[in-house]
Protein backbone atom coordinates (compact mmCIF):
# COMPACT_ATOMS: atom_id res chain seq x y z
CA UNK A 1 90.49 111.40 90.13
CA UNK A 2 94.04 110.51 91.57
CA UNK A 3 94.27 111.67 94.95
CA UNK A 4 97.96 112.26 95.78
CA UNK A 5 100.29 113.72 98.24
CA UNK A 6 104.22 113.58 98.74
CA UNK A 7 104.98 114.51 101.75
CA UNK A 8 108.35 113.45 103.83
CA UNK A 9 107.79 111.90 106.59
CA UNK A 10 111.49 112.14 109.49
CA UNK A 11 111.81 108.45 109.79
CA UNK A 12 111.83 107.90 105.98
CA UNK A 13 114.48 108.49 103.92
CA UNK A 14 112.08 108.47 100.70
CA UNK A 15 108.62 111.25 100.44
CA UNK A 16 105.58 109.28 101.80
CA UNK A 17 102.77 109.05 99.03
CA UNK A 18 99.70 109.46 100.15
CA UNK A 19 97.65 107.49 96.84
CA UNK A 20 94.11 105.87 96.42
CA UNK A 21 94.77 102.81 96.87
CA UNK A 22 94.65 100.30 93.57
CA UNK A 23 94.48 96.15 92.61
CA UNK A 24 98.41 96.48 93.55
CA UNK A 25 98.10 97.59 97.06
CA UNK A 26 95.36 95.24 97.95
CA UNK A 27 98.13 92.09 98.96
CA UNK A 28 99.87 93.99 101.24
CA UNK A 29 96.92 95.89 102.54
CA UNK A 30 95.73 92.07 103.44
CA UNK A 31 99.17 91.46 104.92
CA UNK A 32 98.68 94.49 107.27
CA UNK A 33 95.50 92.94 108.36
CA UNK A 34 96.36 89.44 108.88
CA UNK A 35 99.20 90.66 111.16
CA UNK A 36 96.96 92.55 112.69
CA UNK A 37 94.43 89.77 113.61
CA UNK A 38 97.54 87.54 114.45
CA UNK A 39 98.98 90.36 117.01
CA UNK A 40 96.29 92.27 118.31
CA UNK A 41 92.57 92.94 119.46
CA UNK A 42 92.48 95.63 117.35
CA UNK A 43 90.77 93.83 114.63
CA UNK A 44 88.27 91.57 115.80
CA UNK A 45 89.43 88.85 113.05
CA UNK A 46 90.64 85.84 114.34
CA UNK A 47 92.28 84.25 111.15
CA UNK A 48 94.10 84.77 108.28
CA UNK A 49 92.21 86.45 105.44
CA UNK A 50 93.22 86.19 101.53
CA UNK A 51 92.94 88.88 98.88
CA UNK A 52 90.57 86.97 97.19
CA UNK A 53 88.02 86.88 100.34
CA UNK A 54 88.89 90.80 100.53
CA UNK A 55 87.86 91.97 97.09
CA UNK A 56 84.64 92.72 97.74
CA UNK A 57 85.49 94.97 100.91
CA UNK A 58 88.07 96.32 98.09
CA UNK A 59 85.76 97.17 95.52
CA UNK A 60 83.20 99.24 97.92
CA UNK A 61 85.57 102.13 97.52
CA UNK A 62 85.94 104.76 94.94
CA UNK A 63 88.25 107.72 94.25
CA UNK A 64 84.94 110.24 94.51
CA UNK A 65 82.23 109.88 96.94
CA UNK A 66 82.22 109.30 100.81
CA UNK A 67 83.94 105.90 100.36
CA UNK A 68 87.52 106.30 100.19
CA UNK A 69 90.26 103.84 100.81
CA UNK A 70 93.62 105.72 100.75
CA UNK A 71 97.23 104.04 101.12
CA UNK A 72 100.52 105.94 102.17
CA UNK A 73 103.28 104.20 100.36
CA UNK A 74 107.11 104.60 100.23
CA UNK A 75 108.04 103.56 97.16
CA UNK A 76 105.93 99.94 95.98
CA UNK A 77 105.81 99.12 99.87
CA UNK A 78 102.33 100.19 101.31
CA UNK A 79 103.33 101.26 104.93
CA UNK A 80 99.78 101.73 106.05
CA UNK A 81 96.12 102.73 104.55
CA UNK A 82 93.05 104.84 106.12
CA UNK A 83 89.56 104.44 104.77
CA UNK A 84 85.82 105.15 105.39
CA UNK A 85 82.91 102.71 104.66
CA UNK A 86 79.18 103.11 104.90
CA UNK A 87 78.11 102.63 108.62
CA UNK A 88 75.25 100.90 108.39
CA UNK A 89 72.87 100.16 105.66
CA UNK A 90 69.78 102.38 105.24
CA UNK A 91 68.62 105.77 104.16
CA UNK A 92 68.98 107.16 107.54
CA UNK A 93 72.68 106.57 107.56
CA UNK A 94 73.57 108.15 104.19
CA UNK A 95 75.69 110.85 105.42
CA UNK A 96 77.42 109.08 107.64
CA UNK A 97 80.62 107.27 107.83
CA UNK A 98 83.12 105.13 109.75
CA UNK A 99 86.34 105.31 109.46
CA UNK A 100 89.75 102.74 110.15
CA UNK A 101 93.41 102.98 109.79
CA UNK A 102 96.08 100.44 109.91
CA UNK A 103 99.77 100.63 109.72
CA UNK A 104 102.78 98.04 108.87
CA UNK A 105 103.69 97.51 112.11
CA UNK A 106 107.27 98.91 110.81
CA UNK A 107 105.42 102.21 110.52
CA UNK A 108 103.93 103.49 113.50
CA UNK A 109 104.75 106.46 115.77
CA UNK A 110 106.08 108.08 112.94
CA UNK A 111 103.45 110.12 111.59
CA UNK A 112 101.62 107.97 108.87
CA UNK A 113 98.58 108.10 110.19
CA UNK A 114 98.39 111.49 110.30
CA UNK A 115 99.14 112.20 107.46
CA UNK A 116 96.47 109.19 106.04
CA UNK A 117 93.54 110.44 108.21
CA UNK A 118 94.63 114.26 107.39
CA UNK A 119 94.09 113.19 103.38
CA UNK A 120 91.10 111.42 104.00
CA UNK A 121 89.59 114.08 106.10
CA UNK A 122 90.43 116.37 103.36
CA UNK A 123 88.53 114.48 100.50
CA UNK A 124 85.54 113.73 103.14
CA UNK A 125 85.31 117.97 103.28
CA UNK A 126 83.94 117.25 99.76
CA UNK A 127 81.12 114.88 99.70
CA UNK A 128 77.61 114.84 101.55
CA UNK A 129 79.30 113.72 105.10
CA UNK A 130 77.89 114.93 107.98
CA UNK A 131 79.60 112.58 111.08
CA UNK A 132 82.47 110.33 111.15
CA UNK A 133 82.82 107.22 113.88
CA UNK A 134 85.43 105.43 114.44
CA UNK A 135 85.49 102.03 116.62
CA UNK A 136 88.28 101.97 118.89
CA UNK A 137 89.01 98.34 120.64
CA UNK A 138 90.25 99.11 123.98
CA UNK A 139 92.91 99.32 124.98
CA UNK A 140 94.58 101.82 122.20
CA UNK A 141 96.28 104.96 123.38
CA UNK A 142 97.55 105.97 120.32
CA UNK A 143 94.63 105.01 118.26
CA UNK A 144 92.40 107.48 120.84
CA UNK A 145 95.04 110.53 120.89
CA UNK A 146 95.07 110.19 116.82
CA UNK A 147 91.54 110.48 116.79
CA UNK A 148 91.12 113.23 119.29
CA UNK A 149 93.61 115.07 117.05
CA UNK A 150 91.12 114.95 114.44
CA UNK A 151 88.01 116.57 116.45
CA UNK A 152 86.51 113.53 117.60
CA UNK A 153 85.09 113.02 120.84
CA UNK A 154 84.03 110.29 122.99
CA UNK A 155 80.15 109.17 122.72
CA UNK A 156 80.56 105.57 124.96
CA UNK A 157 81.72 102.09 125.00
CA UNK A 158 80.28 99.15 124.22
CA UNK A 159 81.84 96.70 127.46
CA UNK A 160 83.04 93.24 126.63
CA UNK A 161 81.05 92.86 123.54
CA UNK A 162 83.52 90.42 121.78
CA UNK A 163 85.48 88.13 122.46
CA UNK A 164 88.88 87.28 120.86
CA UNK A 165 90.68 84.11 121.77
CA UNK A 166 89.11 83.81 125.03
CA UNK A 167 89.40 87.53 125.99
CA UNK A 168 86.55 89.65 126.17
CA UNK A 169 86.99 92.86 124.26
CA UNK A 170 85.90 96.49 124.91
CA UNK A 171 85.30 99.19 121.98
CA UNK A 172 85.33 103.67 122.40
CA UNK A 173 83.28 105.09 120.19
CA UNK A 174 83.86 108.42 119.18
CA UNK A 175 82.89 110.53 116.39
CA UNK A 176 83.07 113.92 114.52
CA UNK A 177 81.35 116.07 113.61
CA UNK A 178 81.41 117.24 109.68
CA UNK A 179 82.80 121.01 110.32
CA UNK A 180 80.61 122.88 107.63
């Protein structure tokens, strides 16, 4: 099943597609992370990852189920991708799921990852989900208000429980409730 959206996005010229992601996106999905771990604390990574070391996060995802791994491109350029991974191993946590985004850095505050986490919300309506967390290193504004736009509140935060060259880092939780 080929999930798939065009939708046209102000800030690009082109209709975003909103795809499940495939072998071809996986590169550039590990070039949006490696920026990430270079620039930020939003990924607790500290070094450069290679597709190779990524494949088997890759191949935990599926275009049914509760593990989803969706891409918005423009074109062959992925500009950011959304997904949601088993939270922890175990019967008890069967039906539930956490969920990331990450956008080229060219991308944000344009509406990408709305329209990512709207799509993935959308196929998560159809499979045995019944909460959604999402790990928020602090400090991330825009990360919390796209979250909160989604219906999920704040359950606590884990206080200087990593550390990322030399600087201790803070995570919100928050989740969501499955609305069925």
């Amino acid at each position: 099943m080929s999930q798939r959206t065009d939708v046209h996005v102000s800030a690009h010229p082109n209709p975003v597609e909103i795809a499940v992601a495939t072998d071809d996106d996986l590169p550039q999905i590990v070039e949006i992370l490696n920026h990430a771990a270079a620039n930020s604390t939003a990924t607790f990574a500290a070094r450069p990852t290679s597709v190779a070391e990524r494949r088997d996060w890759f191949e935990q995802f599926s275009s049914t189920g509760p593990y989803r791994l969706l891409v918005a491109r423009d074109g062959s350029q992925v500009l950011g991708f959304a997904y949601s991974q088993r939270y922890r191993d175990g019967d008890a946590f069967q039906e539930t799921v956490e969920v990331s985004i990450a956008l080229h850095v060219s991308s944000r505050g344009q509406g990408i990852g709305t329209l990512l986490y709207r799509a993935l919300f959308d196929c998560l309506a159809h499979e045995p989900v019944h909460v959604v967390l999402a790990g928020i290193a602090m400090p991330n504004d825009a990360s919390v208000a796209l979250h909160r736009r989604f219906g999920f509140t704040e359950v606590g935060v884990f206080r200087e429980y990593a550390v990322k060259n030399g600087q201790y880092i803070s995570s919100l939780w928050m989740q969501r409730l499955s609305p069925r």
